[in-house]
C-alpha atoms as a PDB file:
ATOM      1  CA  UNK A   1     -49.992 -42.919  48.534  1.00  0.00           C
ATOM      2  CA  UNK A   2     -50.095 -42.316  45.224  1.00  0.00           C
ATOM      3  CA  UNK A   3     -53.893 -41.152  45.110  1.00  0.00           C
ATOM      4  CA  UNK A   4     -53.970 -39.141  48.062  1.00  0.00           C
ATOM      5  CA  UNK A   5     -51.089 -37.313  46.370  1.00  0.00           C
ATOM      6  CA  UNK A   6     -53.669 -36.391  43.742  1.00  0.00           C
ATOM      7  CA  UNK A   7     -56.649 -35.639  45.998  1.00  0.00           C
ATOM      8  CA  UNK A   8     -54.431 -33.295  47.572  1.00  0.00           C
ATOM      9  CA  UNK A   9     -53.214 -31.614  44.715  1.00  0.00           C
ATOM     10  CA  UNK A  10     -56.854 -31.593  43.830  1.00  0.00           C
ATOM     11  CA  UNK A  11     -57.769 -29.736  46.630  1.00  0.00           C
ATOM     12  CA  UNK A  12     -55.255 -27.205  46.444  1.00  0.00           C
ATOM     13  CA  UNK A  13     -55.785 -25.753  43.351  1.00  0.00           C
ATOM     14  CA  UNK A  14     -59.660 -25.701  44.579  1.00  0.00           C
ATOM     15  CA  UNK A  15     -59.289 -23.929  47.316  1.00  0.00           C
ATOM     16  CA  UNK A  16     -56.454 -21.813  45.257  1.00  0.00           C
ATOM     17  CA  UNK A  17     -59.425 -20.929  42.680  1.00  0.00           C
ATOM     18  CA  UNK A  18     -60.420 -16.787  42.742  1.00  0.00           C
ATOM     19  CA  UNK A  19     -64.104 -16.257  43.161  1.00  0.00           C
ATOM     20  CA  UNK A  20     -64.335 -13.812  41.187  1.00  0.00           C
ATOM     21  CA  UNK A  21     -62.204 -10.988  39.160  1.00  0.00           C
ATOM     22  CA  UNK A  22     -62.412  -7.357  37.802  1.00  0.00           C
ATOM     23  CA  UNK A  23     -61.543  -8.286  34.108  1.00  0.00           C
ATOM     24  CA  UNK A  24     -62.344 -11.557  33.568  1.00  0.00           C
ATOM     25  CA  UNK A  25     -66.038 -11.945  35.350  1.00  0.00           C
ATOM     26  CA  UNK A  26     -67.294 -14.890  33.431  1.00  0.00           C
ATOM     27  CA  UNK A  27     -64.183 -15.990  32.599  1.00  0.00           C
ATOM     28  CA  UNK A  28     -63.781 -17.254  36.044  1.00  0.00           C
ATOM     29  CA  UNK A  29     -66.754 -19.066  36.338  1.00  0.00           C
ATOM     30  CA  UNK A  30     -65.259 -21.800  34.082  1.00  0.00           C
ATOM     31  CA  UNK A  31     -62.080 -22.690  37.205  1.00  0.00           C
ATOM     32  CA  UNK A  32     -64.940 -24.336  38.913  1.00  0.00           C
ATOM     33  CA  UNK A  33     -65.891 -27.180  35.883  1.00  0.00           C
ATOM     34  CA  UNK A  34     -62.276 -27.113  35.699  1.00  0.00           C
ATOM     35  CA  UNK A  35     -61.833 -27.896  39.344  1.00  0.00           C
ATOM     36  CA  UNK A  36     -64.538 -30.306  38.928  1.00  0.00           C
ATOM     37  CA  UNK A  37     -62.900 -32.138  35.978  1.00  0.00           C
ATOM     38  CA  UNK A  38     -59.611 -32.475  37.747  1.00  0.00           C
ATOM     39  CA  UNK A  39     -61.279 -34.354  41.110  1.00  0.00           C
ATOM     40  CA  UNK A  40     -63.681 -36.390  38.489  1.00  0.00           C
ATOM     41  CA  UNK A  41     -60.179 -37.349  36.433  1.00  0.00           C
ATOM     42  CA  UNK A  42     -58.594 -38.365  39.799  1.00  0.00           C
ATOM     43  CA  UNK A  43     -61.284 -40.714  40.696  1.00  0.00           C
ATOM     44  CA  UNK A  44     -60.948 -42.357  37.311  1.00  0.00           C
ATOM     45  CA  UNK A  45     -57.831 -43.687  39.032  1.00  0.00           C
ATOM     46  CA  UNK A  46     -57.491 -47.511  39.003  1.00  0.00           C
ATOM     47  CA  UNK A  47     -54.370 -48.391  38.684  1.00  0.00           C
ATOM     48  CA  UNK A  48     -51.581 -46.671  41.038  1.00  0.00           C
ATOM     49  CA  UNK A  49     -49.010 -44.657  38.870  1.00  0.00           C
ATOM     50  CA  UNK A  50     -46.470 -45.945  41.031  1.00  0.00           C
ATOM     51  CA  UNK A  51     -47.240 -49.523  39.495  1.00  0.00           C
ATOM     52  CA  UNK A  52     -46.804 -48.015  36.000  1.00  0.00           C
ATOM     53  CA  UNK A  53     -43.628 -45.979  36.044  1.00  0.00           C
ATOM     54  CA  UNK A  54     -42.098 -47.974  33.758  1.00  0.00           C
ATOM     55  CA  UNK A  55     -44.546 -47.212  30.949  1.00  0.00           C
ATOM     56  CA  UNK A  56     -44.203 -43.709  31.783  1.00  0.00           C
ATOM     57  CA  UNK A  57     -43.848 -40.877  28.175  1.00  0.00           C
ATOM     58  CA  UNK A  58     -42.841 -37.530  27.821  1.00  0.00           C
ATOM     59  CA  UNK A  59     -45.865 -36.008  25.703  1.00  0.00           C
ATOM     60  CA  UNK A  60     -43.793 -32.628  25.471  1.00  0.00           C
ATOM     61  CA  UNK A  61     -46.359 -30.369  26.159  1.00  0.00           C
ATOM     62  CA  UNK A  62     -45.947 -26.986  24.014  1.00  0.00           C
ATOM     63  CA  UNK A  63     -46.221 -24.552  26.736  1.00  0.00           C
ATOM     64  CA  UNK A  64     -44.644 -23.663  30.018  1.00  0.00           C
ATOM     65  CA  UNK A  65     -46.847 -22.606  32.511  1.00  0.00           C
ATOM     66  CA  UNK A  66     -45.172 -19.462  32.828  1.00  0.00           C
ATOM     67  CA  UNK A  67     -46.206 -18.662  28.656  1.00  0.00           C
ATOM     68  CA  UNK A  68     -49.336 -19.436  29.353  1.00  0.00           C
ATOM     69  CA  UNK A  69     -49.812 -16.929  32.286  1.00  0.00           C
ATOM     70  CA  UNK A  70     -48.655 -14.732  29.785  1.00  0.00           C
ATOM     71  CA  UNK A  71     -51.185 -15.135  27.004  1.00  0.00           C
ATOM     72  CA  UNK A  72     -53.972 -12.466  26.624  1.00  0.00           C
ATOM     73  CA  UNK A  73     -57.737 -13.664  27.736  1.00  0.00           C
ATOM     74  CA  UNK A  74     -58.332 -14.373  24.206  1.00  0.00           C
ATOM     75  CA  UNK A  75     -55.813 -16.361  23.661  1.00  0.00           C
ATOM     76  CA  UNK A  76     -56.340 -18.086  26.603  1.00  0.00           C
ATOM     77  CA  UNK A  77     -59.650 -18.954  26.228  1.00  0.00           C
ATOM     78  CA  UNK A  78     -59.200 -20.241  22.487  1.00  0.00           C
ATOM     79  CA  UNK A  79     -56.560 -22.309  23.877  1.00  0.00           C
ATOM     80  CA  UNK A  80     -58.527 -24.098  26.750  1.00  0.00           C
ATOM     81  CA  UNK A  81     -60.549 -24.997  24.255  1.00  0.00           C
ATOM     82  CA  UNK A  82     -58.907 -26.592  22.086  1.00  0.00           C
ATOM     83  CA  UNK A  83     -57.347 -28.236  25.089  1.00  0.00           C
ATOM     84  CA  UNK A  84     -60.592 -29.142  26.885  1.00  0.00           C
ATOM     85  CA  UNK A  85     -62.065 -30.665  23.400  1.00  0.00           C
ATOM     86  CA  UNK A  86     -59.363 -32.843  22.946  1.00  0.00           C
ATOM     87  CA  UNK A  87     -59.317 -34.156  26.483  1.00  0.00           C
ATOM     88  CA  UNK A  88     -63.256 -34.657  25.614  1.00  0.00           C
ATOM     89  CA  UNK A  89     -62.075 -36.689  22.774  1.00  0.00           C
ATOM     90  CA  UNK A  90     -59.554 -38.992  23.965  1.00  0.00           C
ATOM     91  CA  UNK A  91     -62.123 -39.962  26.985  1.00  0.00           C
ATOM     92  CA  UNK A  92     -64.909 -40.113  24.496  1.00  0.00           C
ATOM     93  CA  UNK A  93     -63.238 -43.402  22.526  1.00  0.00           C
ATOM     94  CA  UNK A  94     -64.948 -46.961  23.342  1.00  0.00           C
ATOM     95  CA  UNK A  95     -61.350 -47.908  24.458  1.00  0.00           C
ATOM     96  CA  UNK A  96     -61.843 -45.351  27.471  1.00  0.00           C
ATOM     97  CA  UNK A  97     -65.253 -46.772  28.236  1.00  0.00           C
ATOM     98  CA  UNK A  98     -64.236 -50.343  28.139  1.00  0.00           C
ATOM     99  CA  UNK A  99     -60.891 -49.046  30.234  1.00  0.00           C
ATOM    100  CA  UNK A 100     -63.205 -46.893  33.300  1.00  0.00           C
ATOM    101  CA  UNK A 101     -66.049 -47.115  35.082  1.00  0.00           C
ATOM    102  CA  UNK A 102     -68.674 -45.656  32.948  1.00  0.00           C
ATOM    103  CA  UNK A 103     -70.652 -44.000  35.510  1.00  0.00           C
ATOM    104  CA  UNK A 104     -67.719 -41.609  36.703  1.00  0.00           C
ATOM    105  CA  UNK A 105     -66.461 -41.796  32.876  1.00  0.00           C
ATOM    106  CA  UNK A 106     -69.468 -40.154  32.100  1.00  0.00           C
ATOM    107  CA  UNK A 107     -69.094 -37.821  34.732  1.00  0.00           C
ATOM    108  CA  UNK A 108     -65.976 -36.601  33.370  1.00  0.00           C
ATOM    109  CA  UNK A 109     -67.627 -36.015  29.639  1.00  0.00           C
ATOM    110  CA  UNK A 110     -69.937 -33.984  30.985  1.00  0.00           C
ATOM    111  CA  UNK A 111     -68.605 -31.609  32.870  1.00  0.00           C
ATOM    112  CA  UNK A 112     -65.918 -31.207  29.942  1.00  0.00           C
ATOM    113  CA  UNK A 113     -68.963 -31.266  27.368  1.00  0.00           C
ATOM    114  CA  UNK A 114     -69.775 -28.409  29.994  1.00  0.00           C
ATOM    115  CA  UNK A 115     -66.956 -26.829  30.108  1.00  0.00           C
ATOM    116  CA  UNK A 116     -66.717 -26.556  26.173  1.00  0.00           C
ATOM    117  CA  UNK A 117     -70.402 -25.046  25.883  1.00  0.00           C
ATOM    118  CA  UNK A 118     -69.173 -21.846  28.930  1.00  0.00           C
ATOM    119  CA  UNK A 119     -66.000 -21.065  26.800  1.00  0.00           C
ATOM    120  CA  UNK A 120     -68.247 -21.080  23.455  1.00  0.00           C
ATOM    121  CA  UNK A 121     -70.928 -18.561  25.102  1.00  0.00           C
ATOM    122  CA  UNK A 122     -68.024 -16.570  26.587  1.00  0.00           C
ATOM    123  CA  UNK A 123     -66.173 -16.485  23.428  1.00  0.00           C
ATOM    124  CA  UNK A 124     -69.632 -15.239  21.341  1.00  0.00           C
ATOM    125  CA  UNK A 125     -70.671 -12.962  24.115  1.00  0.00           C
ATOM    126  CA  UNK A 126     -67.409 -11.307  24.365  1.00  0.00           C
ATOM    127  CA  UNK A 127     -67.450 -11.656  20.033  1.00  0.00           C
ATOM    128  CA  UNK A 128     -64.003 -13.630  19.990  1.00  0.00           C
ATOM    129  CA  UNK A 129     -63.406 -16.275  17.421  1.00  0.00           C
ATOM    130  CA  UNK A 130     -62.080 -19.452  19.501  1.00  0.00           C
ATOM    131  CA  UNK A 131     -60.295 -20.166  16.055  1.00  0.00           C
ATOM    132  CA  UNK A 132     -56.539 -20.152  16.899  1.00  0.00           C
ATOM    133  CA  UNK A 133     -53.964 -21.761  14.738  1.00  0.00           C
ATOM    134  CA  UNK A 134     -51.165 -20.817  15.866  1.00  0.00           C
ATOM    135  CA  UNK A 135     -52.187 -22.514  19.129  1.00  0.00           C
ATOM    136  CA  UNK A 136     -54.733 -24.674  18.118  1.00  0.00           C
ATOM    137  CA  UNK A 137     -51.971 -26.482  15.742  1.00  0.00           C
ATOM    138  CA  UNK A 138     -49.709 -27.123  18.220  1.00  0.00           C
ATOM    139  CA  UNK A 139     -52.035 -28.152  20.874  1.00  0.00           C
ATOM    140  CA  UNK A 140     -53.580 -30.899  18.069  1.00  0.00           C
ATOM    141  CA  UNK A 141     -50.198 -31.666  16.899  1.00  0.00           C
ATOM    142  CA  UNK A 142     -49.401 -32.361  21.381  1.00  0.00           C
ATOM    143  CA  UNK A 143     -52.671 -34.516  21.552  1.00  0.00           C
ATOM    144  CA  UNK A 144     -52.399 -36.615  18.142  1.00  0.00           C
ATOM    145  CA  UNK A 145     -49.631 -38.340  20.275  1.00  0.00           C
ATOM    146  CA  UNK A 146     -52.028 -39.258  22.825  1.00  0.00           C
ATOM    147  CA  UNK A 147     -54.206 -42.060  21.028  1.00  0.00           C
ATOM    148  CA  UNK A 148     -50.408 -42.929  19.424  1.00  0.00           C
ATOM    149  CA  UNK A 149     -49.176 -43.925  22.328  1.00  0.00           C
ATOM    150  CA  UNK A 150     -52.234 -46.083  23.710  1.00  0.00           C
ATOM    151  CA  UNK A 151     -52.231 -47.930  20.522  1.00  0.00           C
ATOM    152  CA  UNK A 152     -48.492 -48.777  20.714  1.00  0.00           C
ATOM    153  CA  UNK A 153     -49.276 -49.666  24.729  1.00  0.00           C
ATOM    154  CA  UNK A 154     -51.849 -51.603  23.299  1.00  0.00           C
ATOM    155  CA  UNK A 155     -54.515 -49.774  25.431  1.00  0.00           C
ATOM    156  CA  UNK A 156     -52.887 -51.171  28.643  1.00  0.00           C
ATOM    157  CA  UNK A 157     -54.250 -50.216  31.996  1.00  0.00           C
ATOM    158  CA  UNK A 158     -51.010 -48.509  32.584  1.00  0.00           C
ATOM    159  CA  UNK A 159     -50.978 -46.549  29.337  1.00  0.00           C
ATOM    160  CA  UNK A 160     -54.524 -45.017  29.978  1.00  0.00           C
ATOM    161  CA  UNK A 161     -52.946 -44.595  33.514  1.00  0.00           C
ATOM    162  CA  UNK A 162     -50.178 -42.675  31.952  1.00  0.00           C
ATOM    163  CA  UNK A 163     -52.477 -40.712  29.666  1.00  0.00           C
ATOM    164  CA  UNK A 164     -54.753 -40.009  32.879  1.00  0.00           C
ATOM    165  CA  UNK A 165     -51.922 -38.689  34.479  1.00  0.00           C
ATOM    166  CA  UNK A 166     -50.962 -36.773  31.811  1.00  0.00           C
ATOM    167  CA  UNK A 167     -54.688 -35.100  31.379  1.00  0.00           C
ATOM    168  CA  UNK A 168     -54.665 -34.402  35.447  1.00  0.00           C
ATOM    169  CA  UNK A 169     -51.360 -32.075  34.102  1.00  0.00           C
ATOM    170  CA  UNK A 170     -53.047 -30.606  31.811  1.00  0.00           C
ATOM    171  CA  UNK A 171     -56.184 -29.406  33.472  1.00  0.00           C
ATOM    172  CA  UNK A 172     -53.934 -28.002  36.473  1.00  0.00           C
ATOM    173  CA  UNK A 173     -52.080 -26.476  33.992  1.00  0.00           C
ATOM    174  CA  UNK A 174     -55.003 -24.476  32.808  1.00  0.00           C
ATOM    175  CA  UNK A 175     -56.299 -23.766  36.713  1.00  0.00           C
ATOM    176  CA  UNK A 176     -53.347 -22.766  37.574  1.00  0.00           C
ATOM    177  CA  UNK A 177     -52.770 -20.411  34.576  1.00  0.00           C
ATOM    178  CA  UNK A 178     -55.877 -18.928  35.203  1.00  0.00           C
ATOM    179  CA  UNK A 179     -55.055 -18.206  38.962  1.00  0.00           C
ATOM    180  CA  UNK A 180     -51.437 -17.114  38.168  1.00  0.00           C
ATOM    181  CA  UNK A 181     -52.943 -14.564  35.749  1.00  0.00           C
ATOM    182  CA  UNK A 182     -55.443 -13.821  38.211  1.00  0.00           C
ATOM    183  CA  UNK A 183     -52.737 -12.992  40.543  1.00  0.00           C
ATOM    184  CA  UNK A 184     -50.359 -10.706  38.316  1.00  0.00           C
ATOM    185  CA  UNK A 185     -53.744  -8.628  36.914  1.00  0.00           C
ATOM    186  CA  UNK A 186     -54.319  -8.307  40.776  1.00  0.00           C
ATOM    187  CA  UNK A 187     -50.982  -6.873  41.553  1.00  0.00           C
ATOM    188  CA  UNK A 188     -51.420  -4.106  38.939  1.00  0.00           C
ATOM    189  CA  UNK A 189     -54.913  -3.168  39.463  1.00  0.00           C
ATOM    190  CA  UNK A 190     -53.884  -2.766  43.277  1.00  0.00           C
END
């Protein structure tokens, strides 16, 4: 039940995705690896949440998605940055590869490692400095209790369950960010 919850969810934020936008051309390229991320994550899957609910943690993520709808392009690219490279690096960890299949593990690395290289070349064609502290501390600060957490779980199948479903969050967080800007920029260029 649980997992075609997720495939679901999966495919409605890709069929949700803009092709394409008057301010943000390249910028919407990256939804797509996004996308792609968020069905890779999901197949990750091995263990049904529903079996792990009682290892379940509030991470306290920073930021509603309603602020970051809000947050200008820059800003928003900086911070799915930051985000994206520390998603990279808690599935990069010999824990995840001796937790997931490594074929679909390395699946997911990729098209993050992808992911990461579009929002550089964005941010040096547009000449923005992906350097944000403001957000870029808080976002570290939010993922720093990531590898805590596994480590008190002892890297149990449900804790990197947990974590997995807390990454799947995350990602749809940024998709749908990008599509709920998408949407207001729409309303006042029309």
């Amino acid at each position: 039940m649980a997992q075609i919850s997720l495939w679901l969810l999966a495919g409605v934020m890709l069929c949700s995705i803009p092709a394409g936008s008057l301010e943000d051309n390249i910028h919407w390229v990256h939804t797509g690896d996004k996308g792609r991320v968020l069905i890779l994550l999901s197949q990750l899957e091995k263990t049904p949440p529903y079996f792990c609910l009682a290892d379940r943690n509030d991470f306290k993520f920073p930021w509603k998605l309603q602020t970051m709808m809000q947050m200008n392009k820059t800003q928003r690219i900086c911070l799915h940055h930051v985000m994206t490279a520390q998603i990279f690096k808690i599935f990069a960890t010999r824990r995840s590869f001796a937790e997931w299949d490594r074929n679909r593990l390395s699946k997911v690395l990729s098209s993050l490692h992808q992911s990461l290289e579009d929002l550089e070349d964005q941010a040096q064609k547009e000449k923005n400095n992906l350097a944000c502290p403001n957000l870029g501390v808080l976002a570290r600060k939010y993922f720093r209790k990531i590898p805590k957490y596994l480590k008190e779980k002892k890297y149990s199948s449900c804790a990197w369950e947990v974590v997995l479903v807390e990454m799947m969050a995350r990602v749809g967080n940024m998709l749908l960010s990008l599509k709920k800007s998408q949407q207001i920029q729409n309303k006042f260029i029309w």
